[in-house]
PDB file of N, CA and C in Angstrom:
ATOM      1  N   UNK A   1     122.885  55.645 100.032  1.00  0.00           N
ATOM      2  CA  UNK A   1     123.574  54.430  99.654  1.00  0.00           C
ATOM      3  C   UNK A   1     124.195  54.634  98.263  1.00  0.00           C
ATOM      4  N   UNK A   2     125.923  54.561  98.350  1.00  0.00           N
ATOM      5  CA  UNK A   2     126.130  54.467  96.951  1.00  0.00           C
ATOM      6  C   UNK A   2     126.108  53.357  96.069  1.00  0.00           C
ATOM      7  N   UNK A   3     126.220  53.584  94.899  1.00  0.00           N
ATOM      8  CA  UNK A   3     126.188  52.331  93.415  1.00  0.00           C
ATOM      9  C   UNK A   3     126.974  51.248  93.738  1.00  0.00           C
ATOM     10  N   UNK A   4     127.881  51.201  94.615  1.00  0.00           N
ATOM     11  CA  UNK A   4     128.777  50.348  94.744  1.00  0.00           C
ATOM     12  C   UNK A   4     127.963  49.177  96.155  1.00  0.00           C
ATOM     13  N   UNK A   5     127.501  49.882  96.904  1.00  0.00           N
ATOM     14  CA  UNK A   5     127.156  49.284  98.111  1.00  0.00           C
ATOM     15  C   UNK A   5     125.757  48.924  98.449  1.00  0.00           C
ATOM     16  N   UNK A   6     125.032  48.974  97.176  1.00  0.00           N
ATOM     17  CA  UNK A   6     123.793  48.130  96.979  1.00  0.00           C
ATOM     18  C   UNK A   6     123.650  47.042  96.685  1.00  0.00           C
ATOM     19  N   UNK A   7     122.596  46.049  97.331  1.00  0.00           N
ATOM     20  CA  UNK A   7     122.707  44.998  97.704  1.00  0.00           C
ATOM     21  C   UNK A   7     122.522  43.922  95.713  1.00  0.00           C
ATOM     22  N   UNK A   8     122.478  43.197  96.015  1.00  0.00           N
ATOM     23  CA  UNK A   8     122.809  42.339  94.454  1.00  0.00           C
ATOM     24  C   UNK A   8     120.853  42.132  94.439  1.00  0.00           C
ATOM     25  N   UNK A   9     121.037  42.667  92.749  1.00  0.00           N
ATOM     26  CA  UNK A   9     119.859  42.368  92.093  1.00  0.00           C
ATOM     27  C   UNK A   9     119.540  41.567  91.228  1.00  0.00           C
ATOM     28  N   UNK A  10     119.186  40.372  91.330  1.00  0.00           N
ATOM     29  CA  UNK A  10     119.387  38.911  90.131  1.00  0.00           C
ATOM     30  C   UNK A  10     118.402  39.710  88.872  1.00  0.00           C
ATOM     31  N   UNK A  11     117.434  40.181  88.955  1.00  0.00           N
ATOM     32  CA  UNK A  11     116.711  40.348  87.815  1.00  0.00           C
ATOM     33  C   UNK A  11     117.347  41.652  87.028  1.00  0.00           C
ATOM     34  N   UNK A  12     118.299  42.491  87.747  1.00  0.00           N
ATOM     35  CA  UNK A  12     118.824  43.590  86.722  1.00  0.00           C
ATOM     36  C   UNK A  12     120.258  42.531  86.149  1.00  0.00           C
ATOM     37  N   UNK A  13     120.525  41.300  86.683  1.00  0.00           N
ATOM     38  CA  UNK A  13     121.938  40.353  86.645  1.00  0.00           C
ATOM     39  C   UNK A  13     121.270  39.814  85.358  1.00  0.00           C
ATOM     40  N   UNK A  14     119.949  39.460  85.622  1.00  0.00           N
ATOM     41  CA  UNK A  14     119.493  38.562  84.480  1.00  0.00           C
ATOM     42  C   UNK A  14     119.335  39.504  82.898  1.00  0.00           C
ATOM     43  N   UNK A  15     118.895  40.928  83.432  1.00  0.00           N
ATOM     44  CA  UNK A  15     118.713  41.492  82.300  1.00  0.00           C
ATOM     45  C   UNK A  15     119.643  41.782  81.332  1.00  0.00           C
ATOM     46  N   UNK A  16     120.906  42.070  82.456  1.00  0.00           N
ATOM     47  CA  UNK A  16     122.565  42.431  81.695  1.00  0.00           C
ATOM     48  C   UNK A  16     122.915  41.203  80.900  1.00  0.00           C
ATOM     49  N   UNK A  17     122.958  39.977  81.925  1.00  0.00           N
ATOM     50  CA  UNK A  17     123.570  38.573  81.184  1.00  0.00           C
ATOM     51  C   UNK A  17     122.381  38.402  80.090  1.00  0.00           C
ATOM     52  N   UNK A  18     121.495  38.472  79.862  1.00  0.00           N
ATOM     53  CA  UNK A  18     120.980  38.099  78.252  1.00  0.00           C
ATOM     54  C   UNK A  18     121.476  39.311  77.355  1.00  0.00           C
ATOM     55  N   UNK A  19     121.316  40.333  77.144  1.00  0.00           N
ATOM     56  CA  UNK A  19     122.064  41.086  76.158  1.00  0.00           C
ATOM     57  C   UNK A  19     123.325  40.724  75.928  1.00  0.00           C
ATOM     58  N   UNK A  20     124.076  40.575  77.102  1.00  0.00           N
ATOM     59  CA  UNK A  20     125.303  40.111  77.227  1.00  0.00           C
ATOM     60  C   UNK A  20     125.686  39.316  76.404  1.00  0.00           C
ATOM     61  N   UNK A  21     124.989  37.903  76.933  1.00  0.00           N
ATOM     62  CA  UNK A  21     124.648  36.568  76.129  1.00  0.00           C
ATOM     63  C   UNK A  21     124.894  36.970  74.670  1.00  0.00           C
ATOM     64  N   UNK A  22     123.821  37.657  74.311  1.00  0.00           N
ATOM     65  CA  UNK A  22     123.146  37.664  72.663  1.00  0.00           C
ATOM     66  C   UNK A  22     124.372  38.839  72.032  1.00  0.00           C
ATOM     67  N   UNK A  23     124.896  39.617  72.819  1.00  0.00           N
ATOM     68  CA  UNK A  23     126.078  40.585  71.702  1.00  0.00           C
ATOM     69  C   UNK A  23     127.303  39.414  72.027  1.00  0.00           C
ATOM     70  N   UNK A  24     127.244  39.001  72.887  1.00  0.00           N
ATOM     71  CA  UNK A  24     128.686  37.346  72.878  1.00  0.00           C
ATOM     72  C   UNK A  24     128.741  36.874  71.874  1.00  0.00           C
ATOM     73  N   UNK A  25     127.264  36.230  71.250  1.00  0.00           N
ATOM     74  CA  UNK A  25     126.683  35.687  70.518  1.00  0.00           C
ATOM     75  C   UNK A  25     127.185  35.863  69.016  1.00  0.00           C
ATOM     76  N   UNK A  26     126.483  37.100  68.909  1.00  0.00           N
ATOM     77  CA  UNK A  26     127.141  37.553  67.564  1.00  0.00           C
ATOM     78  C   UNK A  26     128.534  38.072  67.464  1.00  0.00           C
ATOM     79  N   UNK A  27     129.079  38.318  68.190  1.00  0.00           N
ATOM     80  CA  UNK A  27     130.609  38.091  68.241  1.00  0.00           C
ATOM     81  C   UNK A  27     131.298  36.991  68.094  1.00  0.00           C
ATOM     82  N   UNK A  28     130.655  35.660  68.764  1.00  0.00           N
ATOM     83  CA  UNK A  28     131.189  34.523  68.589  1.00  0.00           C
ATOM     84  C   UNK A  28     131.187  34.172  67.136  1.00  0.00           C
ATOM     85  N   UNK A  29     129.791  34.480  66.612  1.00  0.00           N
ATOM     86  CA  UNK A  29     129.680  34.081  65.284  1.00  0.00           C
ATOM     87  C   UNK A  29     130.728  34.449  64.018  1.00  0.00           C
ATOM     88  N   UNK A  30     131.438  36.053  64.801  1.00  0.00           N
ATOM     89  CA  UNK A  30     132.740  36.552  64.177  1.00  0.00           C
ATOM     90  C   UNK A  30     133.650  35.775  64.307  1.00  0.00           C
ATOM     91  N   UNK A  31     134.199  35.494  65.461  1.00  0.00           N
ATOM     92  CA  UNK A  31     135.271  34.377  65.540  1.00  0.00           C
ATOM     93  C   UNK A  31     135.133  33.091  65.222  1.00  0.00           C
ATOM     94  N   UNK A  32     133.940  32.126  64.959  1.00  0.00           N
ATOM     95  CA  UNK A  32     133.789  31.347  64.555  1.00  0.00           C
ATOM     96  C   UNK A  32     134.110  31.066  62.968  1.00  0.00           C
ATOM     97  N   UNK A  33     134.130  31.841  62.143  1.00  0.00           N
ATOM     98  CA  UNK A  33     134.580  32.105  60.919  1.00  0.00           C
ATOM     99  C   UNK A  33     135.889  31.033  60.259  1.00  0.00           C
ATOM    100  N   UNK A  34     136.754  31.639  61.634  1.00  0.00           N
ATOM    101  CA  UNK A  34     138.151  30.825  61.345  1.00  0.00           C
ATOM    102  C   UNK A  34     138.240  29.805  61.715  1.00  0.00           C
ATOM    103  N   UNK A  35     137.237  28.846  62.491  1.00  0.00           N
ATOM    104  CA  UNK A  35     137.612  27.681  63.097  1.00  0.00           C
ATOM    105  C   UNK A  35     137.072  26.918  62.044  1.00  0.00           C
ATOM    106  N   UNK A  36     138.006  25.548  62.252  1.00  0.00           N
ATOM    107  CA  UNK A  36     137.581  24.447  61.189  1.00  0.00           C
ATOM    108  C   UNK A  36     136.841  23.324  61.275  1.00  0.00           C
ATOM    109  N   UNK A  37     136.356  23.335  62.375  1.00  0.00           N
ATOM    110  CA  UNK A  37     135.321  22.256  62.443  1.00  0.00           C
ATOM    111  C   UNK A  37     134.121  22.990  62.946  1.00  0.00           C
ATOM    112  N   UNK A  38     133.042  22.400  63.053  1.00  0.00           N
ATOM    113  CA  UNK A  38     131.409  22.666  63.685  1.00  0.00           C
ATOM    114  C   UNK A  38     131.870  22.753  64.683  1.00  0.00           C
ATOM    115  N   UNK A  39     132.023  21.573  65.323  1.00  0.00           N
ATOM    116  CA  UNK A  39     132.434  21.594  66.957  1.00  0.00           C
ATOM    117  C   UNK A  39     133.149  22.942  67.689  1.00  0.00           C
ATOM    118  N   UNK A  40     134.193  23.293  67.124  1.00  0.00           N
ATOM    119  CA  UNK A  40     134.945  24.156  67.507  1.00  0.00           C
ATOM    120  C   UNK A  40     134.227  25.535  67.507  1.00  0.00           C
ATOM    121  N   UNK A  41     133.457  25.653  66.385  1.00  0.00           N
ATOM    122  CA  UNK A  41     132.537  26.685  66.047  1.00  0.00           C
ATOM    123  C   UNK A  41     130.979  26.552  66.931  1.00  0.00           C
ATOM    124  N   UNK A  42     130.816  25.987  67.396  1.00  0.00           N
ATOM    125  CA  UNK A  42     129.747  25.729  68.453  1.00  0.00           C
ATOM    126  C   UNK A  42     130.545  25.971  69.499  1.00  0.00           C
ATOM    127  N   UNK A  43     131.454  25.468  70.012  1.00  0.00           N
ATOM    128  CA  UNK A  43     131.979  25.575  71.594  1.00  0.00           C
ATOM    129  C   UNK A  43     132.513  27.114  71.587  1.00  0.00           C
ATOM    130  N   UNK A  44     132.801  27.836  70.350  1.00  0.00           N
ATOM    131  CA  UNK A  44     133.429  29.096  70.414  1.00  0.00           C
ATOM    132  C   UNK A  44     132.304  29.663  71.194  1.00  0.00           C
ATOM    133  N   UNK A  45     131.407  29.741  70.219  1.00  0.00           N
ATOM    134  CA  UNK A  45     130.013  30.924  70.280  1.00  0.00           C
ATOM    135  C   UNK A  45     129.287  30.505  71.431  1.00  0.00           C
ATOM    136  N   UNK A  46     129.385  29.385  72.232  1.00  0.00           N
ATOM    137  CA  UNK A  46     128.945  29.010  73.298  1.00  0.00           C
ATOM    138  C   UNK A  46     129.427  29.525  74.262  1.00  0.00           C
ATOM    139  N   UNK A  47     130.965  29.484  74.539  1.00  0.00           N
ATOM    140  CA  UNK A  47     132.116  30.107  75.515  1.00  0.00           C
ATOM    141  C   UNK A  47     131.982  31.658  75.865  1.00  0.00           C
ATOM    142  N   UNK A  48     132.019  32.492  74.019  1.00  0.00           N
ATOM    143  CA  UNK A  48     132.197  33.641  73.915  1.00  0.00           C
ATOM    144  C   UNK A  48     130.633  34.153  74.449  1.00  0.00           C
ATOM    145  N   UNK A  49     129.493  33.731  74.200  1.00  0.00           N
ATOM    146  CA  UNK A  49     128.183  34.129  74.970  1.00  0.00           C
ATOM    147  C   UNK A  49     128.431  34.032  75.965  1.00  0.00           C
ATOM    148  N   UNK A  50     128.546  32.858  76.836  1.00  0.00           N
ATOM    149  CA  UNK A  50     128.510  32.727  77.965  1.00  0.00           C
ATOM    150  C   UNK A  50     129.731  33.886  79.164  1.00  0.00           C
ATOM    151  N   UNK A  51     131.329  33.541  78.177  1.00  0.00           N
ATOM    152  CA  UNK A  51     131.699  34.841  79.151  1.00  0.00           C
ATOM    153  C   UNK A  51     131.339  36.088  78.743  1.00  0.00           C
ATOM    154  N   UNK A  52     130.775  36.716  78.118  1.00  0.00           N
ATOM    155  CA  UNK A  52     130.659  38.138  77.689  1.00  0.00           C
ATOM    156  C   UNK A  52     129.105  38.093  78.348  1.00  0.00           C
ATOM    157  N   UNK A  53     128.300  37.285  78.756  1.00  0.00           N
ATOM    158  CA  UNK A  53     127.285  37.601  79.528  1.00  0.00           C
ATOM    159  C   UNK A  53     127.292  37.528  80.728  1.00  0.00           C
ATOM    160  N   UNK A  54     128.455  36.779  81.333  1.00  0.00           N
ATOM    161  CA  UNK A  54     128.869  36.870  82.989  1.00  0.00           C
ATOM    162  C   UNK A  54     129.428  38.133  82.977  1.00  0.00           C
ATOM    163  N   UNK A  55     130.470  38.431  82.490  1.00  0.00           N
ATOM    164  CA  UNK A  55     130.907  39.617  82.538  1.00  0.00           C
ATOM    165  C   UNK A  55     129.893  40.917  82.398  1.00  0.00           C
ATOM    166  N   UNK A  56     129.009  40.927  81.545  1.00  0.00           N
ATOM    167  CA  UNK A  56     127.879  42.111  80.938  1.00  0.00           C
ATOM    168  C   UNK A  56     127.127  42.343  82.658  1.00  0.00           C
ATOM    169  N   UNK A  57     126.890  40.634  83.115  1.00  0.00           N
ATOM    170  CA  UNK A  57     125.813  40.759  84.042  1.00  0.00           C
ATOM    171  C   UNK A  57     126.319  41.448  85.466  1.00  0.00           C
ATOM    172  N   UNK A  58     127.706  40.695  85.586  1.00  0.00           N
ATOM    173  CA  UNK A  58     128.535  40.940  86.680  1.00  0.00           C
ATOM    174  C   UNK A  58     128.703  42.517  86.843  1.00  0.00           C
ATOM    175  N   UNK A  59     129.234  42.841  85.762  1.00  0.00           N
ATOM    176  CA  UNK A  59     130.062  44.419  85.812  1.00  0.00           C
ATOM    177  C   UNK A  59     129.010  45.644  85.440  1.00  0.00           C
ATOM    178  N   UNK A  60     127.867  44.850  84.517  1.00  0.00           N
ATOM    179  CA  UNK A  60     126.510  46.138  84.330  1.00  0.00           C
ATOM    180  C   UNK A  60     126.799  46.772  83.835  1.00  0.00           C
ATOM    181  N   UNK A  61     126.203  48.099  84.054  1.00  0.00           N
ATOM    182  CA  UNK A  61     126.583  49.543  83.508  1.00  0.00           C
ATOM    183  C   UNK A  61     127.945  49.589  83.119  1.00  0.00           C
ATOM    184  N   UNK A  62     128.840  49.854  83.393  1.00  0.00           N
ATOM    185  CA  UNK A  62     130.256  49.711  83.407  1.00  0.00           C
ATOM    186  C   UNK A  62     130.610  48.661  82.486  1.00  0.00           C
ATOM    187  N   UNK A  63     129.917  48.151  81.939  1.00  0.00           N
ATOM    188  CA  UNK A  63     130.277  47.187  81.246  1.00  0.00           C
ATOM    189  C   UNK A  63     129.703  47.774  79.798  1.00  0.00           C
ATOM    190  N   UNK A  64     129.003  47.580  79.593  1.00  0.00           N
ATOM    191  CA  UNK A  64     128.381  48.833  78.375  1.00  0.00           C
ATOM    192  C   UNK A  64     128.912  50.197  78.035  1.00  0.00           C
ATOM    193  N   UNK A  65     129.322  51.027  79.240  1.00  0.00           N
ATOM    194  CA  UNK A  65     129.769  52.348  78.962  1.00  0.00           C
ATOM    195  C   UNK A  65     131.218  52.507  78.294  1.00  0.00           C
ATOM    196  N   UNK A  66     131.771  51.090  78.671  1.00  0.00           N
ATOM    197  CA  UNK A  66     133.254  50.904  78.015  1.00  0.00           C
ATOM    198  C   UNK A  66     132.909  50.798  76.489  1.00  0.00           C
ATOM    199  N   UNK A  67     132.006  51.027  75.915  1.00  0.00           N
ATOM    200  CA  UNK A  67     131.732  51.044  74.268  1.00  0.00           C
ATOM    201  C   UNK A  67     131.500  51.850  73.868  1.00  0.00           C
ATOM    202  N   UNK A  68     130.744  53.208  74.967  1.00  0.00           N
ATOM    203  CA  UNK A  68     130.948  54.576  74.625  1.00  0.00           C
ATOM    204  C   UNK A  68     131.819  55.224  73.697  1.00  0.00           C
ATOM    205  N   UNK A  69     131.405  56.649  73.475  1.00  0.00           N
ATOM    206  CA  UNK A  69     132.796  57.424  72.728  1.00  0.00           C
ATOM    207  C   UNK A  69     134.450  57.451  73.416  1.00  0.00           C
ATOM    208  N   UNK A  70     133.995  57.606  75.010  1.00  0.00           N
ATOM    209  CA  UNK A  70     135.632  58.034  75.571  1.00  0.00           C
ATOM    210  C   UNK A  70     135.457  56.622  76.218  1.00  0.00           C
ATOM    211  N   UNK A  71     135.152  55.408  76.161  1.00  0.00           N
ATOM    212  CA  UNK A  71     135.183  54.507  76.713  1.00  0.00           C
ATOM    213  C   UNK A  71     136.440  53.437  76.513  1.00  0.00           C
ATOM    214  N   UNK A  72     136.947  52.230  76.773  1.00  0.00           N
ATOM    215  CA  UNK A  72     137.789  51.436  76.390  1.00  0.00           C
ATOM    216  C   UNK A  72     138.303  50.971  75.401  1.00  0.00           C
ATOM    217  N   UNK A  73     137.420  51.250  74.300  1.00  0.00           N
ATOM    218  CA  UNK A  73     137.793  51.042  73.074  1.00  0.00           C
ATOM    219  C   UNK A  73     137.522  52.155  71.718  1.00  0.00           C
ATOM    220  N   UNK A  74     137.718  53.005  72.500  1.00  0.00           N
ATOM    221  CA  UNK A  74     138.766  54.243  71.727  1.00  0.00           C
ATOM    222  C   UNK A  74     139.830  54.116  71.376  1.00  0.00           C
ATOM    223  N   UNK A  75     140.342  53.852  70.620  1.00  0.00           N
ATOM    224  CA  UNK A  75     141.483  53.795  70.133  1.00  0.00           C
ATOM    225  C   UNK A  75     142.522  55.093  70.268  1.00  0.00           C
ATOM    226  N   UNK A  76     142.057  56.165  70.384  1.00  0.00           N
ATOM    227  CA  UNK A  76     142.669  57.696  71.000  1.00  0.00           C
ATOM    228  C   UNK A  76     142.416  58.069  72.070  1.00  0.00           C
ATOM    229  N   UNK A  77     141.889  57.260  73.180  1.00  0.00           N
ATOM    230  CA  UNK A  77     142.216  57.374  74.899  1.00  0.00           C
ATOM    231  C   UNK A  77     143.457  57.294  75.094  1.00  0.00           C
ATOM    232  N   UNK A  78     144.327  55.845  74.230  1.00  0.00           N
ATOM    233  CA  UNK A  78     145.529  55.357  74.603  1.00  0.00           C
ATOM    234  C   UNK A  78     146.821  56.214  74.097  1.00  0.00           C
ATOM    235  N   UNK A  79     146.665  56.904  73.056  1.00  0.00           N
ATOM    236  CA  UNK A  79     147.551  58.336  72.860  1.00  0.00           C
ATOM    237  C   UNK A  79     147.674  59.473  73.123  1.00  0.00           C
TER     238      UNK A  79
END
């Protein structure tokens, strides 16, 4: 059975979406910087956790490895 065609695992979903969650988290707290109210700065870091932990949980591995050295955000993949 390959990686692709195994059946869905909520507790490896759950493990991705909390890291996920918590590096959203402190990212949000980056973008929150510029906003000018609380509110806005709460709903950021709320949003930005929440999608960067659907995404973390959804995509998994692949989702992490894009932070690697030759991963997505290399800036010298794209040249």
């Amino acid at each position: 059975m390959s990686l692709d065609n195994r059946p869905f695992d909520w507790g490896r979903f759950l493990v991705q979406f909390m890291f996920g969650a918590i590096f959203g988290g402190i990212f949000g707290f980056i973008l929150a910087a510029s906003a000018e109210s609380a509110t806005e700065r709460i709903l950021g870091v709320s949003i930005t956790a929440l999608l960067v932990g659907l995404v973390a949980g959804l995509w998994g591995d692949r989702f992490w490895e894009s932070f690697r050295d030759g991963g997505l955000w290399n800036p010298f993949r794209w040249f």
